[in-house]
C-alpha atoms as a PDB file:
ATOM      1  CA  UNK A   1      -2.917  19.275  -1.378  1.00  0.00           C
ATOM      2  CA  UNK A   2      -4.123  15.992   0.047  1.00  0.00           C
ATOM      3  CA  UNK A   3      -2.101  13.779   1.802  1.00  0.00           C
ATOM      4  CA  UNK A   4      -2.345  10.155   0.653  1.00  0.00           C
ATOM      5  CA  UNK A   5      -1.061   6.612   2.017  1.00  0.00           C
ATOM      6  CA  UNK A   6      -0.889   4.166  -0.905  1.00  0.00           C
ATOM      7  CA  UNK A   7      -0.187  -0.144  -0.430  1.00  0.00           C
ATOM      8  CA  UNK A   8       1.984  -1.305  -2.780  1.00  0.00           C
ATOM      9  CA  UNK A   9       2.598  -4.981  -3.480  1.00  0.00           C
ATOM     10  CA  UNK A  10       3.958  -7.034  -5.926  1.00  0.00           C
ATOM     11  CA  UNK A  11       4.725 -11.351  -5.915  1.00  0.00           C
ATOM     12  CA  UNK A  12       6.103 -12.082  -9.757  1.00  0.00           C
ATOM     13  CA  UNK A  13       9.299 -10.450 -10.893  1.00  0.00           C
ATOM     14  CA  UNK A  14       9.134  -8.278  -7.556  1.00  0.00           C
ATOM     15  CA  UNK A  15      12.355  -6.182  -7.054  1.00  0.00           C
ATOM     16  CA  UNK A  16      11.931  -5.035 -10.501  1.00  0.00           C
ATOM     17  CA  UNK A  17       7.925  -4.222 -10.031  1.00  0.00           C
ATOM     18  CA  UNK A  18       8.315  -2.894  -6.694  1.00  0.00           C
ATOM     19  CA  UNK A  19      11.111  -0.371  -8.335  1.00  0.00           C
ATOM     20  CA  UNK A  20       9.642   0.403 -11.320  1.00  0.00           C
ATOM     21  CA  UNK A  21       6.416   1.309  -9.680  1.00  0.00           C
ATOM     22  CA  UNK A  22       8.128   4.033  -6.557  1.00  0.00           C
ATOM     23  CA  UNK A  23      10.173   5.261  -9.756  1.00  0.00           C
ATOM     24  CA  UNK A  24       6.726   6.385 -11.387  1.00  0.00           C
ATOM     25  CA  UNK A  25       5.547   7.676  -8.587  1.00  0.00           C
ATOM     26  CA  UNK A  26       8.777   9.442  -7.430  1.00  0.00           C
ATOM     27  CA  UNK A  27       8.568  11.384 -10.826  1.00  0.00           C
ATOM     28  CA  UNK A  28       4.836  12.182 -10.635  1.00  0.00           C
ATOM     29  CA  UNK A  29       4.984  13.375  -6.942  1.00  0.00           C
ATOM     30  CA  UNK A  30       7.978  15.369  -5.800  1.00  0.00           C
ATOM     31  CA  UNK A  31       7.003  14.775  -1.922  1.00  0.00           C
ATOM     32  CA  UNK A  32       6.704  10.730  -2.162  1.00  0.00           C
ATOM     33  CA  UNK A  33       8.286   8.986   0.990  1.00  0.00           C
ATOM     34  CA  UNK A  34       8.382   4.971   1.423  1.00  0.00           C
ATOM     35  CA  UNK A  35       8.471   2.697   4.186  1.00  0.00           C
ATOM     36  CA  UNK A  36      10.700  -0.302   4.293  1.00  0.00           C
ATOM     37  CA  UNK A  37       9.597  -3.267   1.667  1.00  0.00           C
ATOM     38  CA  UNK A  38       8.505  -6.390   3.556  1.00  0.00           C
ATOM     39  CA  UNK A  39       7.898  -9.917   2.760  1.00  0.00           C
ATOM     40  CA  UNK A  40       4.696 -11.826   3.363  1.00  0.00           C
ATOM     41  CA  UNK A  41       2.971 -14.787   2.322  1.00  0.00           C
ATOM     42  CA  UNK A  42       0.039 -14.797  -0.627  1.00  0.00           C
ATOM     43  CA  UNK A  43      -3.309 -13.692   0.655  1.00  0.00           C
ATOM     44  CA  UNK A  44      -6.468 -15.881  -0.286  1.00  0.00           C
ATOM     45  CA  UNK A  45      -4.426 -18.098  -3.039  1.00  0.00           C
ATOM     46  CA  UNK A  46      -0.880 -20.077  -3.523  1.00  0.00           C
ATOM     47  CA  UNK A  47       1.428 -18.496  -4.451  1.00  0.00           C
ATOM     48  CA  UNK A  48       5.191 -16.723  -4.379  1.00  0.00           C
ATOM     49  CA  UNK A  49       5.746 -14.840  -1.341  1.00  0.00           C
ATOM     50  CA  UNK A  50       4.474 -10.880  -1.428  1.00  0.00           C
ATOM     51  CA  UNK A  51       6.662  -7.875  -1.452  1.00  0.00           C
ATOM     52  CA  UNK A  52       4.513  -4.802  -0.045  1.00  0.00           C
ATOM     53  CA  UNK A  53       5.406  -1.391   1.302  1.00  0.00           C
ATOM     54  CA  UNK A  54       3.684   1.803   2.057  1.00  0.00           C
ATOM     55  CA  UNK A  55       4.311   5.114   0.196  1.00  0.00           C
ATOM     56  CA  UNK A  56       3.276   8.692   1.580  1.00  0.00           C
ATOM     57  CA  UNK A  57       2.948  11.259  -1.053  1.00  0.00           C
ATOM     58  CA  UNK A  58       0.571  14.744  -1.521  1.00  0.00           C
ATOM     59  CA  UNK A  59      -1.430  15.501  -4.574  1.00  0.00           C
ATOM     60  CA  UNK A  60      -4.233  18.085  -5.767  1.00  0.00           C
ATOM     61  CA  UNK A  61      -6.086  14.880  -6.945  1.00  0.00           C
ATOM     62  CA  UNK A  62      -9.529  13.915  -5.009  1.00  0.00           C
ATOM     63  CA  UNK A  63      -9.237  10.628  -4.182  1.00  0.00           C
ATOM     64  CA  UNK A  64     -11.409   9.691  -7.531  1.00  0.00           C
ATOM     65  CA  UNK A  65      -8.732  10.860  -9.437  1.00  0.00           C
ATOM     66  CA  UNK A  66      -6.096   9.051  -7.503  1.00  0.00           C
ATOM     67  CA  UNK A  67      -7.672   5.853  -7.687  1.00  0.00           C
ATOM     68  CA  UNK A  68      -7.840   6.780 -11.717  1.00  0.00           C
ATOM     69  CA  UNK A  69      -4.164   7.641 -12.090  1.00  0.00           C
ATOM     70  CA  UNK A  70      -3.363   4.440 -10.151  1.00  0.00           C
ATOM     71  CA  UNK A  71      -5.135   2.169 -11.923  1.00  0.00           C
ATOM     72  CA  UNK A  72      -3.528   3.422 -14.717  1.00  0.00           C
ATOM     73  CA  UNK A  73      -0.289   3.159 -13.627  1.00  0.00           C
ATOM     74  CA  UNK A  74      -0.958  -0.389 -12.752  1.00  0.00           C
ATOM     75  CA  UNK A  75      -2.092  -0.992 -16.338  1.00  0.00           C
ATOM     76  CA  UNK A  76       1.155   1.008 -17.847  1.00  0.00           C
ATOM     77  CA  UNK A  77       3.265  -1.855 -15.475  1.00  0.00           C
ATOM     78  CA  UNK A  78       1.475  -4.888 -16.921  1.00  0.00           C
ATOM     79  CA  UNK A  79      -1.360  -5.184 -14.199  1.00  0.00           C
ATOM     80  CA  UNK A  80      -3.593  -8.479 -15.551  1.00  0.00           C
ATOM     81  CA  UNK A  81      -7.057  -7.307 -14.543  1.00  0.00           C
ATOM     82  CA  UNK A  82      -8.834 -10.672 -16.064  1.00  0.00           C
ATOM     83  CA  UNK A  83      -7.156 -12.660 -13.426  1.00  0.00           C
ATOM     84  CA  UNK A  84      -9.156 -13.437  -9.923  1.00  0.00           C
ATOM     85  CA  UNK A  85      -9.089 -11.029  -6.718  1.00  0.00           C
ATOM     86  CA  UNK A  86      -6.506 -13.327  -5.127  1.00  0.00           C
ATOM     87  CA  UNK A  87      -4.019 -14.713  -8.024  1.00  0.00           C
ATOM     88  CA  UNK A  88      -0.356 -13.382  -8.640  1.00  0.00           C
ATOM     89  CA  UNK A  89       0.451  -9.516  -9.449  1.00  0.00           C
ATOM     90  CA  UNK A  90       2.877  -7.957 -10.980  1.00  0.00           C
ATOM     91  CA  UNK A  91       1.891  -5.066  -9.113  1.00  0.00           C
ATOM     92  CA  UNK A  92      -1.458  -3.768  -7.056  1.00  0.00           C
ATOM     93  CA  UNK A  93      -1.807  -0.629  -5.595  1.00  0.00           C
ATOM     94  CA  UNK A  94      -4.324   0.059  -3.234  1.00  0.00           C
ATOM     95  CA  UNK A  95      -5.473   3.530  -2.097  1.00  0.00           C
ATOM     96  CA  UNK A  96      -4.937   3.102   1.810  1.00  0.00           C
ATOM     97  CA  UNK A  97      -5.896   6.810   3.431  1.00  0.00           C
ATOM     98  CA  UNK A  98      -6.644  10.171   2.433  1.00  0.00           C
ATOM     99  CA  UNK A  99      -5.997  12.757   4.913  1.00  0.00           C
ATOM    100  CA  UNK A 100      -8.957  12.252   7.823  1.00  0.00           C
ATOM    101  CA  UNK A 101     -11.595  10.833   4.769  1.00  0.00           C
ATOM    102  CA  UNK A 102     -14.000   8.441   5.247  1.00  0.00           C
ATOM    103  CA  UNK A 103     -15.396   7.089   2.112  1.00  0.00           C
ATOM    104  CA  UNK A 104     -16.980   4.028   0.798  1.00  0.00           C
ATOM    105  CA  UNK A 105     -19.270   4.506  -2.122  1.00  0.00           C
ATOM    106  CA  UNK A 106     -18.742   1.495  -3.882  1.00  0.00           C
ATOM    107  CA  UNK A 107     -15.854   2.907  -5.820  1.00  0.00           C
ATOM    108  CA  UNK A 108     -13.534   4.222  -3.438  1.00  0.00           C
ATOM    109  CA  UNK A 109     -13.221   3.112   0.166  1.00  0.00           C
ATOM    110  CA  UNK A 110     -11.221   5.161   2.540  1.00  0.00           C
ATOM    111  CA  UNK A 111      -9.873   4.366   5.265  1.00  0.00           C
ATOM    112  CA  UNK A 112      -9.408   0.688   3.409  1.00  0.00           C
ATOM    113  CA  UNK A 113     -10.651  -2.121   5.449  1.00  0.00           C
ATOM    114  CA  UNK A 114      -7.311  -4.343   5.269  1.00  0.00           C
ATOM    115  CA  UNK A 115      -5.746  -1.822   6.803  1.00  0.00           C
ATOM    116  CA  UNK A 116      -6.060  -3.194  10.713  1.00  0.00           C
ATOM    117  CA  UNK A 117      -6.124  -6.641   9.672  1.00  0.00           C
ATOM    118  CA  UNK A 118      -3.087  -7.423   7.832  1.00  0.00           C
ATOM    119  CA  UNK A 119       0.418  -7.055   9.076  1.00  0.00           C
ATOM    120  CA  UNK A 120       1.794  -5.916   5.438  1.00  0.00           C
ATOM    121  CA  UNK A 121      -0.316  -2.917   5.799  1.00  0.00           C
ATOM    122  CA  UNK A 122      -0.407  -1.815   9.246  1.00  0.00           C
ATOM    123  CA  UNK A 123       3.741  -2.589   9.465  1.00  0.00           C
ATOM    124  CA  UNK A 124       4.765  -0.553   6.472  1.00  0.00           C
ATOM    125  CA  UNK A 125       2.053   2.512   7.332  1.00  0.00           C
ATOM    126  CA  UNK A 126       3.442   2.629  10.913  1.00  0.00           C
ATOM    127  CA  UNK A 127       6.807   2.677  10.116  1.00  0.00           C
ATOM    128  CA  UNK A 128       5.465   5.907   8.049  1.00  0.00           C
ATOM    129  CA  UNK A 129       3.356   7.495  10.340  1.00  0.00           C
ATOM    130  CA  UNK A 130       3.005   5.859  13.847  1.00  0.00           C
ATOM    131  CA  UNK A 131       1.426   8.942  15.493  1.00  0.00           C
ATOM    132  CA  UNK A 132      -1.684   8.677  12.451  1.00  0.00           C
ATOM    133  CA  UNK A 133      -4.477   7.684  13.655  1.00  0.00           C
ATOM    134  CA  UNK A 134      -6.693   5.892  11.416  1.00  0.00           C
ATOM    135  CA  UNK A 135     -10.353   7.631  11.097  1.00  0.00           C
ATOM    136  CA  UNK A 136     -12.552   6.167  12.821  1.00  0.00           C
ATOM    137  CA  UNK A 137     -10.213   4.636  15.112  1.00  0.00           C
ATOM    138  CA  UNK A 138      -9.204   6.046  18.388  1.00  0.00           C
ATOM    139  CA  UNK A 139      -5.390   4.731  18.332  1.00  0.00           C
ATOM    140  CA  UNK A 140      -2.492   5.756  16.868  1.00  0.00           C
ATOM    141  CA  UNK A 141      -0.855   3.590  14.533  1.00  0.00           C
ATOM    142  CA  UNK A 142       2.008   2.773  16.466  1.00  0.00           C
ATOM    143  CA  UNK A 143      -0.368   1.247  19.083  1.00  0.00           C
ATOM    144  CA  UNK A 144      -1.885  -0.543  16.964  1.00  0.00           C
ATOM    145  CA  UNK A 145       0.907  -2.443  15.298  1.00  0.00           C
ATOM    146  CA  UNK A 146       1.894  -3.039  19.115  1.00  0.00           C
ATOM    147  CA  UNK A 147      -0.754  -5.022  19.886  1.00  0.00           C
ATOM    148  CA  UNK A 148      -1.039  -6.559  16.237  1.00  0.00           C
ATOM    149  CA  UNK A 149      -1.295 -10.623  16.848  1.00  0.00           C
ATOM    150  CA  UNK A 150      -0.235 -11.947  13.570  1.00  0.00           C
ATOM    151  CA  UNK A 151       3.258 -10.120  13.760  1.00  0.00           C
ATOM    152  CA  UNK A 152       5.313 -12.765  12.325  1.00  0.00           C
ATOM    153  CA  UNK A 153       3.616 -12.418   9.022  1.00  0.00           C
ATOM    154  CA  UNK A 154       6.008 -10.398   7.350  1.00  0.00           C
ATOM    155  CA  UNK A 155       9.782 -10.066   6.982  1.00  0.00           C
ATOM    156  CA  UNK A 156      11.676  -7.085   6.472  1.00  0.00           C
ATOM    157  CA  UNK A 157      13.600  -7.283   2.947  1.00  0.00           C
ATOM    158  CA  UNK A 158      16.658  -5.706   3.346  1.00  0.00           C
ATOM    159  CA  UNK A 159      17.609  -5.830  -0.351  1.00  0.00           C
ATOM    160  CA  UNK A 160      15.196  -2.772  -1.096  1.00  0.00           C
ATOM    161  CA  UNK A 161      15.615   0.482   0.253  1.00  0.00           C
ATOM    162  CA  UNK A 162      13.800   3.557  -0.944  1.00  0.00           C
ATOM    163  CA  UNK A 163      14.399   6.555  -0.145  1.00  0.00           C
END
């Protein structure tokens, strides 16, 4: 069983994304745990704010597979794929880690690069697993989110809890 990290974000009808999305994965993977939801500002576009969070779960899948199911699953919850890289989602999930893999073949790329340079990724992963370290970094993720600049990007949401 692999362990996986997935970012999950959502900024157009989000509570009800956001849910419907952890309640698809909570019924395809019995170990799924999620960080707190946080708020942060559209990436690359205007737009309504984001809702992200991070959500630990194992699988037999290879991260091929994964990034298969997911897309799926993003299609199943009315994922536009016609619309530009940085537009509004009704959900995007992004394969963050796989165990200690690192992979970038022009289909999958693991450890993903956004991870150490946005605060709605590094937050919500920390909160999950601040002793990880990310491979091919030599700090754990706790320390990283220490020294993270751009802290006030994101807002916990206290109107979401998983469990």
């Amino acid at each position: 069983m692999a362990e996986f990290y997935l970012g999950i974000g959502s900024n157009k009808n989000r509570t009800h994304n956001i849910n419907s999305c952890v309640t698809y994965l909570s019924a395809s993977f019995s170990t799924l745990k999620c960080s707190p939801v946080y708020q942060s500002k559209a990436y690359g576009f205007e737009g309504q704010d984001f809702y992200n969070l991070v959500v630990k779960l194992q699988s037999a899948f290879d991260p091929w597979q994964m990034k298969a199911w997911l897309q799926n699953l993003e299609d199943l919850l009315g994922r536009d794929r016609s619309q530009p890289r940085y537009s509004d989602r009704l959900i995007d999930i992004d394969l963050l880690l796989v165990d200690d893999l690192i992979i970038d073949d022009g289909v999958v790329q693991i450890p993903r690069r956004e991870i150490l340079k946005r605060a709605y990724v590094i937050k919500p992963l920390s909160d999950l697993a601040p002793d990880l370290i990310v491979p091919g970094h030599k700090k754990r993720l706790a320390d990283l989110w220490q020294a993270f600049e751009l802290k006030q990007d994101i807002q916990p949401v206290t109107c979401l809890h998983h469990r």
